[in-house]
C-alpha atoms as a PDB file:
ATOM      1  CA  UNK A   1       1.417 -94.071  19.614  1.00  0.00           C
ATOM      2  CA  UNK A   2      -0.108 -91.206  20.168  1.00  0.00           C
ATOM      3  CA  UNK A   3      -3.835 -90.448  20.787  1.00  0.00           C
ATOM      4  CA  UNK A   4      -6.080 -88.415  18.348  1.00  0.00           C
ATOM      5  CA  UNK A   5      -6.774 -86.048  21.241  1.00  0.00           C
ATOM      6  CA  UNK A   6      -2.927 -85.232  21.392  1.00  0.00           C
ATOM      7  CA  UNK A   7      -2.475 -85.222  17.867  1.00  0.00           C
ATOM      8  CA  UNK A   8      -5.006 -82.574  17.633  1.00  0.00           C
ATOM      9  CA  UNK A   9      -3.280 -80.628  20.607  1.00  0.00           C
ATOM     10  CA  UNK A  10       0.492 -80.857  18.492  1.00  0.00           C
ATOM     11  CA  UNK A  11       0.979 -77.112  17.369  1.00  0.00           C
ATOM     12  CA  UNK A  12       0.535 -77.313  13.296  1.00  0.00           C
ATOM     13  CA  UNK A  13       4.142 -77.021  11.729  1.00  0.00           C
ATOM     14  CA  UNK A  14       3.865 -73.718   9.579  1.00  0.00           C
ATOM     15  CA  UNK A  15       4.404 -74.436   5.519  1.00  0.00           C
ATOM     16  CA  UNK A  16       7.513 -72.475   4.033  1.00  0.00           C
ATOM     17  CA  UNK A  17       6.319 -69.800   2.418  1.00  0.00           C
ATOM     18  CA  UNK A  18       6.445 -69.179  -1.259  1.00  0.00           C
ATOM     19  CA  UNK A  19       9.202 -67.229  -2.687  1.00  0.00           C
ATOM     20  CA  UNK A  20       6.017 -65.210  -5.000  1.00  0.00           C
ATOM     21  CA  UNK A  21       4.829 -64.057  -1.263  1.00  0.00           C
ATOM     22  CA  UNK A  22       8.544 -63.156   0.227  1.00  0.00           C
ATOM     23  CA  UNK A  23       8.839 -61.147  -3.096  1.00  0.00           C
ATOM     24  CA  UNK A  24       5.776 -59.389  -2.384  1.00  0.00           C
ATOM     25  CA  UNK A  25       6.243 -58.658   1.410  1.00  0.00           C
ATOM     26  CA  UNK A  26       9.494 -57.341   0.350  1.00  0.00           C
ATOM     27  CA  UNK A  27       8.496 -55.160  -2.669  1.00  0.00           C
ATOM     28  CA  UNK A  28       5.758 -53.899  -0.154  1.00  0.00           C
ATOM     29  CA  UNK A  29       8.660 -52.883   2.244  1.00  0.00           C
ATOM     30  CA  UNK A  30      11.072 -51.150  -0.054  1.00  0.00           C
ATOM     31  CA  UNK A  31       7.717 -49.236  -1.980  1.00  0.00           C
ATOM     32  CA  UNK A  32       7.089 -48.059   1.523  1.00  0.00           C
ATOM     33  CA  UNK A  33       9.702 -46.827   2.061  1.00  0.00           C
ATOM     34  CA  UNK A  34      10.445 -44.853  -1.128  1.00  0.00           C
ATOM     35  CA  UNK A  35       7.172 -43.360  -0.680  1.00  0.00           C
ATOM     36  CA  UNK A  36       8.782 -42.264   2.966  1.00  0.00           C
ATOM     37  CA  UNK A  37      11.791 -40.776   1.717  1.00  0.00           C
ATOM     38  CA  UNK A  38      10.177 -39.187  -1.407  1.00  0.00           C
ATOM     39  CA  UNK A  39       7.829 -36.628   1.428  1.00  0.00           C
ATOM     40  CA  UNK A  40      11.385 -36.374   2.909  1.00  0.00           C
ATOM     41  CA  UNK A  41      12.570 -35.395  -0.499  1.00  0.00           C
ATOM     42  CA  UNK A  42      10.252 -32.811  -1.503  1.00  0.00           C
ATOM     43  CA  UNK A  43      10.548 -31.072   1.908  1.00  0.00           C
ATOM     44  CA  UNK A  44      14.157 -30.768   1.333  1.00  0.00           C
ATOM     45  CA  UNK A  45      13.536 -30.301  -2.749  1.00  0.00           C
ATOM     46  CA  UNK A  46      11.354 -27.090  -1.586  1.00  0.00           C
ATOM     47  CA  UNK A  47      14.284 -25.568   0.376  1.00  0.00           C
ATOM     48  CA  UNK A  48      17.006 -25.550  -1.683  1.00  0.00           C
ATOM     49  CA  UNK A  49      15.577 -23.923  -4.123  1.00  0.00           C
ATOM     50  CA  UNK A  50      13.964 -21.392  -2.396  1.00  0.00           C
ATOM     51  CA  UNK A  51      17.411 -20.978  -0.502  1.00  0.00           C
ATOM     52  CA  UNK A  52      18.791 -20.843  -4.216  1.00  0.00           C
ATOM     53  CA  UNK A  53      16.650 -18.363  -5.350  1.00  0.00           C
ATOM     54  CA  UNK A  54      17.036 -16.315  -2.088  1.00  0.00           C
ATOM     55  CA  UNK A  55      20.935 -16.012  -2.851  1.00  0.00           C
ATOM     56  CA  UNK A  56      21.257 -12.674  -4.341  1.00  0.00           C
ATOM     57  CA  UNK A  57      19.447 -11.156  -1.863  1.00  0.00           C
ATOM     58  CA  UNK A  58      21.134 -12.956   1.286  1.00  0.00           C
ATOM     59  CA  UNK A  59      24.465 -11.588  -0.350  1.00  0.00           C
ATOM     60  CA  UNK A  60      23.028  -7.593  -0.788  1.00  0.00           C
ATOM     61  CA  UNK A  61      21.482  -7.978   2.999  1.00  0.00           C
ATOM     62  CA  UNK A  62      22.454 -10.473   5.002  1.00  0.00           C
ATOM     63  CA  UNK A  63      21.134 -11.104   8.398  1.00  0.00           C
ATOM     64  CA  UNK A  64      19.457  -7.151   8.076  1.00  0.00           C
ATOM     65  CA  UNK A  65      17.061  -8.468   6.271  1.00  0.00           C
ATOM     66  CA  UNK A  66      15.094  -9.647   9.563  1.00  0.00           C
ATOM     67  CA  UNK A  67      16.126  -6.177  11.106  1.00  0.00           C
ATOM     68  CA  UNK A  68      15.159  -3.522   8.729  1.00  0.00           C
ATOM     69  CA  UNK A  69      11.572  -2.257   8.417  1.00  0.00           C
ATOM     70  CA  UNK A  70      11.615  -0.723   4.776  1.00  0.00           C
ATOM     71  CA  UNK A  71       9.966  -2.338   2.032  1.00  0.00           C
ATOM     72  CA  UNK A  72      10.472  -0.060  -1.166  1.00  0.00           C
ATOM     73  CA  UNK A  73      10.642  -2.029  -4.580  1.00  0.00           C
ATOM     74  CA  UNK A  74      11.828   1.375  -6.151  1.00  0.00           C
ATOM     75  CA  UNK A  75      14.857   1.771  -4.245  1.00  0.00           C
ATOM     76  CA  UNK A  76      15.511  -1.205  -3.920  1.00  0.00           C
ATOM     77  CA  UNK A  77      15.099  -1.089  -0.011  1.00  0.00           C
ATOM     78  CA  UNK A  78      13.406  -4.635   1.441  1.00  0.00           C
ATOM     79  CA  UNK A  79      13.587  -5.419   5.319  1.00  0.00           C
ATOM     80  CA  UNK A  80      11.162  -8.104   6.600  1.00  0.00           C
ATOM     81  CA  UNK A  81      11.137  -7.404  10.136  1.00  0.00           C
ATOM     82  CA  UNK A  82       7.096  -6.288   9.904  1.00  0.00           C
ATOM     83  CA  UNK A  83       6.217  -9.179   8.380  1.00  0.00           C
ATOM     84  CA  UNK A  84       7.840 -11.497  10.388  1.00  0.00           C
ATOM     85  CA  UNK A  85       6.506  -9.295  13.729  1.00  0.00           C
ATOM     86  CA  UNK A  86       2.896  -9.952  11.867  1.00  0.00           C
ATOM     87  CA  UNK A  87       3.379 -13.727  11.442  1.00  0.00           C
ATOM     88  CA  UNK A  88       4.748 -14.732  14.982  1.00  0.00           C
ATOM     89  CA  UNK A  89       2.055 -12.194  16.945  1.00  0.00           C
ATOM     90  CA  UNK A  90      -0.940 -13.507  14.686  1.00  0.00           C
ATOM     91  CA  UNK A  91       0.000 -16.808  15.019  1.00  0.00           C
ATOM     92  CA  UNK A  92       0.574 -16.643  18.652  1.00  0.00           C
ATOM     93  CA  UNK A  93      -3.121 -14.629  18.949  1.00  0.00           C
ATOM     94  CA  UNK A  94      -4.855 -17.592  17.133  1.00  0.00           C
ATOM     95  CA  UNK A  95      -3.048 -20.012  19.640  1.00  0.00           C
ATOM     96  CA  UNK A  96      -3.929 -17.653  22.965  1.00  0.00           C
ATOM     97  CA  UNK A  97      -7.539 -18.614  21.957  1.00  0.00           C
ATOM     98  CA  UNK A  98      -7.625 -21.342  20.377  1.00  0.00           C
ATOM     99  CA  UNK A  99      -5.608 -24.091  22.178  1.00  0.00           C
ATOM    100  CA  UNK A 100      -8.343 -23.412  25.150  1.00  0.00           C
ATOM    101  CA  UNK A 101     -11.293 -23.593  22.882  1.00  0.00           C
ATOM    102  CA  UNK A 102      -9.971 -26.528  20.682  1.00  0.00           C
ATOM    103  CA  UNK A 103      -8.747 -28.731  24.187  1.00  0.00           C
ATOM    104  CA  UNK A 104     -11.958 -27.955  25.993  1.00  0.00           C
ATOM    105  CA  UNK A 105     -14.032 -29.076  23.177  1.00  0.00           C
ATOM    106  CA  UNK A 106     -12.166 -32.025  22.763  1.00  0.00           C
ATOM    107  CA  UNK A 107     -12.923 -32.861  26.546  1.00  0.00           C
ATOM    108  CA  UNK A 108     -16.633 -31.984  26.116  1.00  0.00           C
ATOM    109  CA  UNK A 109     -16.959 -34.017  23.344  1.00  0.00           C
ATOM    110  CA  UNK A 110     -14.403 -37.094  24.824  1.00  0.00           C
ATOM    111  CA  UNK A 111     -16.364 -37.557  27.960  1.00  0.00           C
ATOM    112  CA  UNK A 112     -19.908 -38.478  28.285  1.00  0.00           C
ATOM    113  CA  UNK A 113     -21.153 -34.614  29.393  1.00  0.00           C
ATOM    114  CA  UNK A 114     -23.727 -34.805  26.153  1.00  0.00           C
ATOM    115  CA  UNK A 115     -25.694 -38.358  24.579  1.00  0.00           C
ATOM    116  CA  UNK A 116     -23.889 -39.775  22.035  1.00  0.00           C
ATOM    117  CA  UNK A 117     -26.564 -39.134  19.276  1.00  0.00           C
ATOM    118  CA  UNK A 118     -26.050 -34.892  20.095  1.00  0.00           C
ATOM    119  CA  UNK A 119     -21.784 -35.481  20.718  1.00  0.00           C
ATOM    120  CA  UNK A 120     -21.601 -37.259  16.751  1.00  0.00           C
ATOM    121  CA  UNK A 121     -23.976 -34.102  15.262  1.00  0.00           C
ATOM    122  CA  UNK A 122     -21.116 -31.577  17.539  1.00  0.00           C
ATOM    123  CA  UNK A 123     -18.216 -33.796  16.232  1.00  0.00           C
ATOM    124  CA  UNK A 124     -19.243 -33.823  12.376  1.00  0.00           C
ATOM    125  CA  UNK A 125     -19.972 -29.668  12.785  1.00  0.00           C
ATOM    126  CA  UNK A 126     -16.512 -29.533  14.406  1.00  0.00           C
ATOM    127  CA  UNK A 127     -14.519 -30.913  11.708  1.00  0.00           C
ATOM    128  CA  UNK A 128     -16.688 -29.528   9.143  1.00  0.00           C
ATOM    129  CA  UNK A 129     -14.703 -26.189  10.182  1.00  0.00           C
ATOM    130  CA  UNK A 130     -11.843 -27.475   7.974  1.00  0.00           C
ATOM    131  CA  UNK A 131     -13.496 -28.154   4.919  1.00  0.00           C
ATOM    132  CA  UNK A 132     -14.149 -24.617   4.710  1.00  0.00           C
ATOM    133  CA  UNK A 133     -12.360 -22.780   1.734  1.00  0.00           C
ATOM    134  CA  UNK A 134      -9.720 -20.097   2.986  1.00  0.00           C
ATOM    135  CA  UNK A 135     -11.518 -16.906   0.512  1.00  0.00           C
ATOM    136  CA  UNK A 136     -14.794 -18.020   2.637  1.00  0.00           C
ATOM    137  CA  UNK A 137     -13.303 -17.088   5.984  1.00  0.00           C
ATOM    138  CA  UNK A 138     -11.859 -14.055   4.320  1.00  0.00           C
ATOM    139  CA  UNK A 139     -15.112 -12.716   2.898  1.00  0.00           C
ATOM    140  CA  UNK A 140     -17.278 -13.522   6.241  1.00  0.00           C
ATOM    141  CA  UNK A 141     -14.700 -11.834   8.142  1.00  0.00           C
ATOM    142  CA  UNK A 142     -14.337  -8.534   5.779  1.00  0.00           C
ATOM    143  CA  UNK A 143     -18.737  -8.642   5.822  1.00  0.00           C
ATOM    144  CA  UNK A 144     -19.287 -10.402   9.125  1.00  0.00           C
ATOM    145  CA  UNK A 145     -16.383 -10.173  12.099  1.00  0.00           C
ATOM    146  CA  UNK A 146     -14.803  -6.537  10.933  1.00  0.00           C
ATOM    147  CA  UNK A 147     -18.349  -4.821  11.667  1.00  0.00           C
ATOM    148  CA  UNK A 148     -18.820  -6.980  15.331  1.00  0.00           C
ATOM    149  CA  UNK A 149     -15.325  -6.370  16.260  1.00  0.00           C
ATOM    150  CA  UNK A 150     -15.384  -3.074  15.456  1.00  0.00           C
ATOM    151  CA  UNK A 151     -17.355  -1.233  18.384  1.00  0.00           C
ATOM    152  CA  UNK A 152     -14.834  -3.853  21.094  1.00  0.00           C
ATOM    153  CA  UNK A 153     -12.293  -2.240  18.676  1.00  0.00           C
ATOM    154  CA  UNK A 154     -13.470   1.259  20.076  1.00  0.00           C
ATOM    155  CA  UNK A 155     -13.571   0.682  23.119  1.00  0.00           C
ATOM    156  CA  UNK A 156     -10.333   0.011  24.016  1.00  0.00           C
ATOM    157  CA  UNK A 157      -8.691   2.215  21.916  1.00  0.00           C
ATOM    158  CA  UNK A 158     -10.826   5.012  24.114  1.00  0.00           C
ATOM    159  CA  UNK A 159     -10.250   3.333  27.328  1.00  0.00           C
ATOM    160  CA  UNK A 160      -6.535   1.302  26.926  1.00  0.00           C
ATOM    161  CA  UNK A 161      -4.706   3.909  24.504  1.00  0.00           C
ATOM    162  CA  UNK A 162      -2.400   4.025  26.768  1.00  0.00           C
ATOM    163  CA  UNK A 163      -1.100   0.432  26.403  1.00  0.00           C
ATOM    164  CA  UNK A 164       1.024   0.262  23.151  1.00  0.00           C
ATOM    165  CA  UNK A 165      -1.018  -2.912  21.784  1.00  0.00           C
ATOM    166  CA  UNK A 166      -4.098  -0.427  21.409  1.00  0.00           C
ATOM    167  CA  UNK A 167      -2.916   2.243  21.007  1.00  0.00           C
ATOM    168  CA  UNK A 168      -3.687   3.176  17.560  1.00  0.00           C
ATOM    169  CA  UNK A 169      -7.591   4.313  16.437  1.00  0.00           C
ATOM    170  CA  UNK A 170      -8.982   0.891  14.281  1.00  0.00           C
ATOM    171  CA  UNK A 171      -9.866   1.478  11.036  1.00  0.00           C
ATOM    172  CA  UNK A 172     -11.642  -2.311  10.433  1.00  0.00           C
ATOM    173  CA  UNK A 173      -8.801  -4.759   8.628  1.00  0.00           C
ATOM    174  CA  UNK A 174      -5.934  -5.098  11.372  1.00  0.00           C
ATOM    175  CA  UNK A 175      -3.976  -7.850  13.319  1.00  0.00           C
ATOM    176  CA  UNK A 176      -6.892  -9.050  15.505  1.00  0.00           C
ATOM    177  CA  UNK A 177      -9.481  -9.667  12.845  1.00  0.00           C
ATOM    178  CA  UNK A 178      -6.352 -11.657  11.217  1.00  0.00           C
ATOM    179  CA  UNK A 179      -5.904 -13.588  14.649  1.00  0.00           C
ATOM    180  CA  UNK A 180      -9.480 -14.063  16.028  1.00  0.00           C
ATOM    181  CA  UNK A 181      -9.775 -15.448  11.603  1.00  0.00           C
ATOM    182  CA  UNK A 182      -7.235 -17.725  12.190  1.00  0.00           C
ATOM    183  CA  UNK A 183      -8.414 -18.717  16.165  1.00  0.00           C
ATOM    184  CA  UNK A 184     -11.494 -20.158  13.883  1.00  0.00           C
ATOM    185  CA  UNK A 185      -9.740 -21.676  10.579  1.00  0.00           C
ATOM    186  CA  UNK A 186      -7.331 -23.674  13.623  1.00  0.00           C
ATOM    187  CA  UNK A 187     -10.060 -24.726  15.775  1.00  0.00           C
ATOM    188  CA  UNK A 188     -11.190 -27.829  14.073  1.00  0.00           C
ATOM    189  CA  UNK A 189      -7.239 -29.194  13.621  1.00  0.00           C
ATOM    190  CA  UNK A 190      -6.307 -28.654  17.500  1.00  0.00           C
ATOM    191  CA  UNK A 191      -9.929 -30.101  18.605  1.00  0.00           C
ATOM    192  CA  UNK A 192      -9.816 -33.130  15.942  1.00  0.00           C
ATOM    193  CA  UNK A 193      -6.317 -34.208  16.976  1.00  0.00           C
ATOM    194  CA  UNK A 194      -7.189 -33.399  20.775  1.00  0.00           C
ATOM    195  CA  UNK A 195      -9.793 -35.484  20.714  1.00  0.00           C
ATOM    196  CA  UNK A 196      -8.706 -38.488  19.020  1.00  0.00           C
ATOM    197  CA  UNK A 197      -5.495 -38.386  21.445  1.00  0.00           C
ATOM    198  CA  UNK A 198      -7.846 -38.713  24.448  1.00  0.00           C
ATOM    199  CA  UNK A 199      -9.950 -41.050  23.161  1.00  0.00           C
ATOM    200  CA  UNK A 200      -7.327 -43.727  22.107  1.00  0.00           C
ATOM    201  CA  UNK A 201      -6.048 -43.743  26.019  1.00  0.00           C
ATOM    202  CA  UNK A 202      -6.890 -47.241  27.617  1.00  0.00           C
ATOM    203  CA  UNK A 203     -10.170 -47.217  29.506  1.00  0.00           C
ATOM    204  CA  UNK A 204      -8.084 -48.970  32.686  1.00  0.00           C
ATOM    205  CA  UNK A 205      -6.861 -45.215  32.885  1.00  0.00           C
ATOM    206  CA  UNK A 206      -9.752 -43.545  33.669  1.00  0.00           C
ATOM    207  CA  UNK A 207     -11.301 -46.277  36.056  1.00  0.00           C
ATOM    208  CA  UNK A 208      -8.082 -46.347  37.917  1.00  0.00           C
ATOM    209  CA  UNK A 209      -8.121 -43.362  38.843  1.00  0.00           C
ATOM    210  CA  UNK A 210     -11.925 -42.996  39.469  1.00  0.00           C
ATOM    211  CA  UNK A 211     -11.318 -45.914  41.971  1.00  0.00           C
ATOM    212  CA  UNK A 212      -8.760 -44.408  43.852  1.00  0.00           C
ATOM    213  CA  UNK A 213     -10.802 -41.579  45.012  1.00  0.00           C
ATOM    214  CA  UNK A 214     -10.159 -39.008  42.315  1.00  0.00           C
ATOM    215  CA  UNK A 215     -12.790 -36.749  40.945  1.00  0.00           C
ATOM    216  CA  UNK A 216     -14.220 -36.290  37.875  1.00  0.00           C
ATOM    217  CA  UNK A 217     -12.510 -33.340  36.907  1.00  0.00           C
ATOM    218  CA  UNK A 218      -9.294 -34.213  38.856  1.00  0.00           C
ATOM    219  CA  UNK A 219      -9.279 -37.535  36.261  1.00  0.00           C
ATOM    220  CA  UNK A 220      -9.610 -35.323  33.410  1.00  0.00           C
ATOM    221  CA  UNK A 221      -7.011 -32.556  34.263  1.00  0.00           C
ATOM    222  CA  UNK A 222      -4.461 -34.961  36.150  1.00  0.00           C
ATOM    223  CA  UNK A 223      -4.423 -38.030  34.924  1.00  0.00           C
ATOM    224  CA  UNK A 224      -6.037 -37.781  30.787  1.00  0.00           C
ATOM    225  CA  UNK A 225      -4.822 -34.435  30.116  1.00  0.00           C
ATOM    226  CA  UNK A 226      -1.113 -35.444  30.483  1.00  0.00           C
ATOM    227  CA  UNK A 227      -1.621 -38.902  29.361  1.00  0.00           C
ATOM    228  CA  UNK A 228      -2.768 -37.571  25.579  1.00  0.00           C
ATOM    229  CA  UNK A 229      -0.234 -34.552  25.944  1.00  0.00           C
ATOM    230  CA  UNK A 230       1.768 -35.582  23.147  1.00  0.00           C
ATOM    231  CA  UNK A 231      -0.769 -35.957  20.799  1.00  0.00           C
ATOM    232  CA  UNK A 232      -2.326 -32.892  22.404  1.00  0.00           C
ATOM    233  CA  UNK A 233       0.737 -30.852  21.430  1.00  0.00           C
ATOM    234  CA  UNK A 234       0.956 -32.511  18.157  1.00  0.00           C
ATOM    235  CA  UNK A 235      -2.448 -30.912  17.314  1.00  0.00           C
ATOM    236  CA  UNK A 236      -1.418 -27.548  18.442  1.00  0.00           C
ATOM    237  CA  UNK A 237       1.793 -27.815  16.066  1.00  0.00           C
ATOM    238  CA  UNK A 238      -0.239 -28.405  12.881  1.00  0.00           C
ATOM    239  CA  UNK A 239      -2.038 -25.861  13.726  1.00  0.00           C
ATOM    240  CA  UNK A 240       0.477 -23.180  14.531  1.00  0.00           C
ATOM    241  CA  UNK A 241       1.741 -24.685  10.752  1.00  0.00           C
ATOM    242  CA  UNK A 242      -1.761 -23.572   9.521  1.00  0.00           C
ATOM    243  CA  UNK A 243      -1.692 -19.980  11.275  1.00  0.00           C
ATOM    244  CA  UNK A 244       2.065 -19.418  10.351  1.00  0.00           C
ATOM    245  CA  UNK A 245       1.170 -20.651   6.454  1.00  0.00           C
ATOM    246  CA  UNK A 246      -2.613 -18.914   6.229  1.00  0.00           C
ATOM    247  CA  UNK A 247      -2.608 -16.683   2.789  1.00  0.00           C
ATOM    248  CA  UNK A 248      -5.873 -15.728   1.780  1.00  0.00           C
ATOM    249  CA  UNK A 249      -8.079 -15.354   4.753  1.00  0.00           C
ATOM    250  CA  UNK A 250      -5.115 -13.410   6.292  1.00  0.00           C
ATOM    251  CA  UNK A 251      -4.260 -11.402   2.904  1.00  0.00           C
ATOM    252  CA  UNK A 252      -7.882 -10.138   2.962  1.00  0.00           C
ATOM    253  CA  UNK A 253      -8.140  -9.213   6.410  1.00  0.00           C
ATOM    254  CA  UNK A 254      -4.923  -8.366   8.185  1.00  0.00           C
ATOM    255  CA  UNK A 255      -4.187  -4.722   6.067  1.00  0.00           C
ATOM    256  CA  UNK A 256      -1.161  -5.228   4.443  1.00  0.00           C
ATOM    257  CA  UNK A 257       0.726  -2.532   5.721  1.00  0.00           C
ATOM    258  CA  UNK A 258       4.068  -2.855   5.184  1.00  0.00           C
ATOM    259  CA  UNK A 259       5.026  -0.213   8.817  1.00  0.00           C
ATOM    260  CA  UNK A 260       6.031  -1.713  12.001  1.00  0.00           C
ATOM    261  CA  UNK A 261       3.019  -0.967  14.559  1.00  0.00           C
ATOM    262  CA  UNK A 262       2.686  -2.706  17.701  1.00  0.00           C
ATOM    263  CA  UNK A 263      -0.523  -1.933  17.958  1.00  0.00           C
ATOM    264  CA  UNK A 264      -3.159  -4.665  17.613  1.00  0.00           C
ATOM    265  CA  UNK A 265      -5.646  -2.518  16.330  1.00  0.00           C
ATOM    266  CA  UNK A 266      -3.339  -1.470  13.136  1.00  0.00           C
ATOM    267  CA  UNK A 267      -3.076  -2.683   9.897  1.00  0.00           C
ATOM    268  CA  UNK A 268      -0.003  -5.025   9.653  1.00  0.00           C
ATOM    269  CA  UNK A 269       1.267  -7.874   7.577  1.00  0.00           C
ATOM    270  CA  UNK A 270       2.727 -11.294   7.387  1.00  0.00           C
ATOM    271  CA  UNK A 271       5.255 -13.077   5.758  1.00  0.00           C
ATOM    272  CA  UNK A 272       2.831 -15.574   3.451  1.00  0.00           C
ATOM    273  CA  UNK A 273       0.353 -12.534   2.787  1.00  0.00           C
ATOM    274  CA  UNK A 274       3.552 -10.634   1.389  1.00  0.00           C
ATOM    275  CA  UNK A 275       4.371 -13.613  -1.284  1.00  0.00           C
ATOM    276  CA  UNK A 276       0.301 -13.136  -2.357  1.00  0.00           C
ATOM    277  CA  UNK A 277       0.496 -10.022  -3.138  1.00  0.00           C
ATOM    278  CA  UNK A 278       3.806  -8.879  -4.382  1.00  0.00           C
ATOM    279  CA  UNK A 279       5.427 -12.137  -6.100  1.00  0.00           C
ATOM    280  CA  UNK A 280       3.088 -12.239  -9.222  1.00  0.00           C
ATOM    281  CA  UNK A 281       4.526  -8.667 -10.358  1.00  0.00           C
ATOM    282  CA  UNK A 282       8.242  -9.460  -8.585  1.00  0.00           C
ATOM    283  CA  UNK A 283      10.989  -8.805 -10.722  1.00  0.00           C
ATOM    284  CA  UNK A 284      14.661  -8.993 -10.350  1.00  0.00           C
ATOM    285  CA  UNK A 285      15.861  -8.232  -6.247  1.00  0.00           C
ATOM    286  CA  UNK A 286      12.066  -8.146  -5.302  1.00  0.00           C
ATOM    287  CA  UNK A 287      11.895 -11.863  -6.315  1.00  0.00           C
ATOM    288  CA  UNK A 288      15.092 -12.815  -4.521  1.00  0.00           C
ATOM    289  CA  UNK A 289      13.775 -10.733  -1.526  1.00  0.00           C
ATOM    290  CA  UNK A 290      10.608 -12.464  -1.274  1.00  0.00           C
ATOM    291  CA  UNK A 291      12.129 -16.085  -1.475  1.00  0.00           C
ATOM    292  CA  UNK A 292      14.294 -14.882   1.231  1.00  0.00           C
ATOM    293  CA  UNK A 293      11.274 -14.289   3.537  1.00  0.00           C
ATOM    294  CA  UNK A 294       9.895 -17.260   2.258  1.00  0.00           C
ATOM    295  CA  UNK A 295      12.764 -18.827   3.323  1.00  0.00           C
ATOM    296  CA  UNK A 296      12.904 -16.839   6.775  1.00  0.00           C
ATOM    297  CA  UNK A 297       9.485 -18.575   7.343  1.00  0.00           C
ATOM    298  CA  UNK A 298      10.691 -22.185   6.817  1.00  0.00           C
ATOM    299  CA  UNK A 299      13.084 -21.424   9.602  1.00  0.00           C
ATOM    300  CA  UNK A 300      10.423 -20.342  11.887  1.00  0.00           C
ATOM    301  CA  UNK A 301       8.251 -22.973  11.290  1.00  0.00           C
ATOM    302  CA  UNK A 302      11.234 -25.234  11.979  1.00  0.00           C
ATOM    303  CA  UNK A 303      11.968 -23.739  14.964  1.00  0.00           C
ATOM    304  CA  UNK A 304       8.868 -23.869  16.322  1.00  0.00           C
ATOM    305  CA  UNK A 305       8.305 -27.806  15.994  1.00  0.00           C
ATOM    306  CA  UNK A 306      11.829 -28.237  17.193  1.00  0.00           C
ATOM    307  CA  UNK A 307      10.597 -26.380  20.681  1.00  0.00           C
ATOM    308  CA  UNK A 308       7.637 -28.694  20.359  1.00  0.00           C
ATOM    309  CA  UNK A 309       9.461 -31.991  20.182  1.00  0.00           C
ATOM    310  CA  UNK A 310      11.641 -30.752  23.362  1.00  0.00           C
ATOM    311  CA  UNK A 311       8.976 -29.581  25.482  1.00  0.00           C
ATOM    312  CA  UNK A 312       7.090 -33.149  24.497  1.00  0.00           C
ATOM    313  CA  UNK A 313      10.177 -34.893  25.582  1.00  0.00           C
ATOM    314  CA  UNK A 314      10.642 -32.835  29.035  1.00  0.00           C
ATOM    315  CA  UNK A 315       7.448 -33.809  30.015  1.00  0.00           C
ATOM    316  CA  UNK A 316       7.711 -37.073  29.275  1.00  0.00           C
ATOM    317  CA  UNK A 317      10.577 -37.094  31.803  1.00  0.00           C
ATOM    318  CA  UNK A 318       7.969 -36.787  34.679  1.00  0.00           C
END
């Protein structure tokens, strides 16, 4: 016979459950995963018919379409080499100053430097950044950066001229009003993303390596840093997305010149401020020629998480 103590110690036999339930779990499943596969689908959806509509100018210009510089709707002459030149160099001027900024805030505001009641107000501000309509960065940047960047502008056209990347005189709207613009709109995404990486490591991590001897700052650079690097680089991604994609704010700052200048200083142009402006009054080639670029910028963007995922994994390796 056995006892009441060992009858309550018997593990409890689990009840079959009900075929209503196993229904549900697996309607949950399969809605999942059409949900999963329909993002999938309107990713792919979105390029094929931009590549469609791209056709009849891939067939009048092939591959010297990224090449040529001319943009000239009344000849018929479209090359998208300046806009693509705008897009990558923008893009890579918001990341030169914001991956610092946005990881170093996401330190300050991981590790106890500041009292919690002071690091929540910072936090909130941070990601309040985002919220922030694109035409509002482009109108405090025409009435607010232009003017303060303008004298820096000055002075090293008058003292660096002779470096190619200033060496045109600034005349306000130009590529690094458009970059320093989109440094700020990709701030909050790099530092959100940052942060919440770092946070989610396991405590044991930093105590570890606290006990072994290890600095403060020797933790945070050796031992968190590459811990969250994945996530880290995640961040940076989406927000290299964001620069590459930016429309207005960019549009309304950046020029839109269609010329080839390598000068920072210069008005220039990108790829998604090109669609803004010319594709409501496209017609015929024009249209074909801008879903080409459109479609030239889809590659890029592709290309640029694919180098992501494989420096991720590299690193991984050690």
């Amino acid at each position: 016979m056995t006892t009441p103590t060992e009858f309550q110690d018997a593990p409890r036999q689990l009840e079959p459950r009900q075929k209503t339930e196993r229904t549900l779990d697996s309607g949950f499943v399969w809605l999942t995963r059409i949900f999963a596969l329909s993002v999938a689908g309107v990713l792919i959806w979105t390029i094929v018919e931009v590549a469609i509509e791209s056709v009849p100018a891939i067939r009048e210009f092939g591959l010297s379409f990224v090449t040529q510089s001319a943009w000239n709707p009344v000849n018929q002459e479209y090359g998208a080499l300046p806009m693509v030149y705008g897009t990558l160099v923008s893009s890579a001027i918001a990341l030169l100053l914001a991956v610092p900024l946005g990881v170093g805030t996401a330190i300050f505001l991981t590790e106890d430097f500041i009292p919690k009641s002071i690091r929540t107000v910072l936090v909130f501000m941070v990601e309040l950044l985002a919220a922030i309509p694109s035409v509002v960065y482009g109108l405090w940047g025409i009435f607010v950066l232009i003017p303060l960047l303008l004298p820096l502008e000055q002075f090293l056209y008058q003292n660096f001229s002779w470096i190619p990347l200033f060496s045109t005189p600034p005349v306000g709207p130009g590529m690094l009003p458009a970059g320093i613009i989109l440094t700020i709109m990709i701030l909050p995404i790099i530092t959100a993303i940052s942060r919440d990486s770092m946070a989610s490591l396991p405590p044991d991590l930093r105590q570890a390596s606290l006990g072994l001897g290890a600095t403060r700052w020797e933790t945070i650079f050796r031992v968190l840093v590459p811990a969250a690097f994945s996530g880290i680089v995640g961040g940076i991604m989406l927000g290299l997305g964001r620069a590459m994609g930016e429309t207005m704010a960019v549009t309304m700052l950046i020029g839109n010149s269609n010329d080839l200048n390598f000068s920072l200083l210069a008005p220039a142009n990108t790829i998604a401020s090109l669609l803004a402006n010319q594709f409501a009054e496209a017609s015929g080639l024009q249209v074909a020629a801008l879903m080409y670029a459109g479609l030239i910028l889809f590659v890029l963007t592709l290309v640029v998480n694919v180098c992501a995922e494989a420096i991720v994994r590299q690193v991984k390796k050690f």
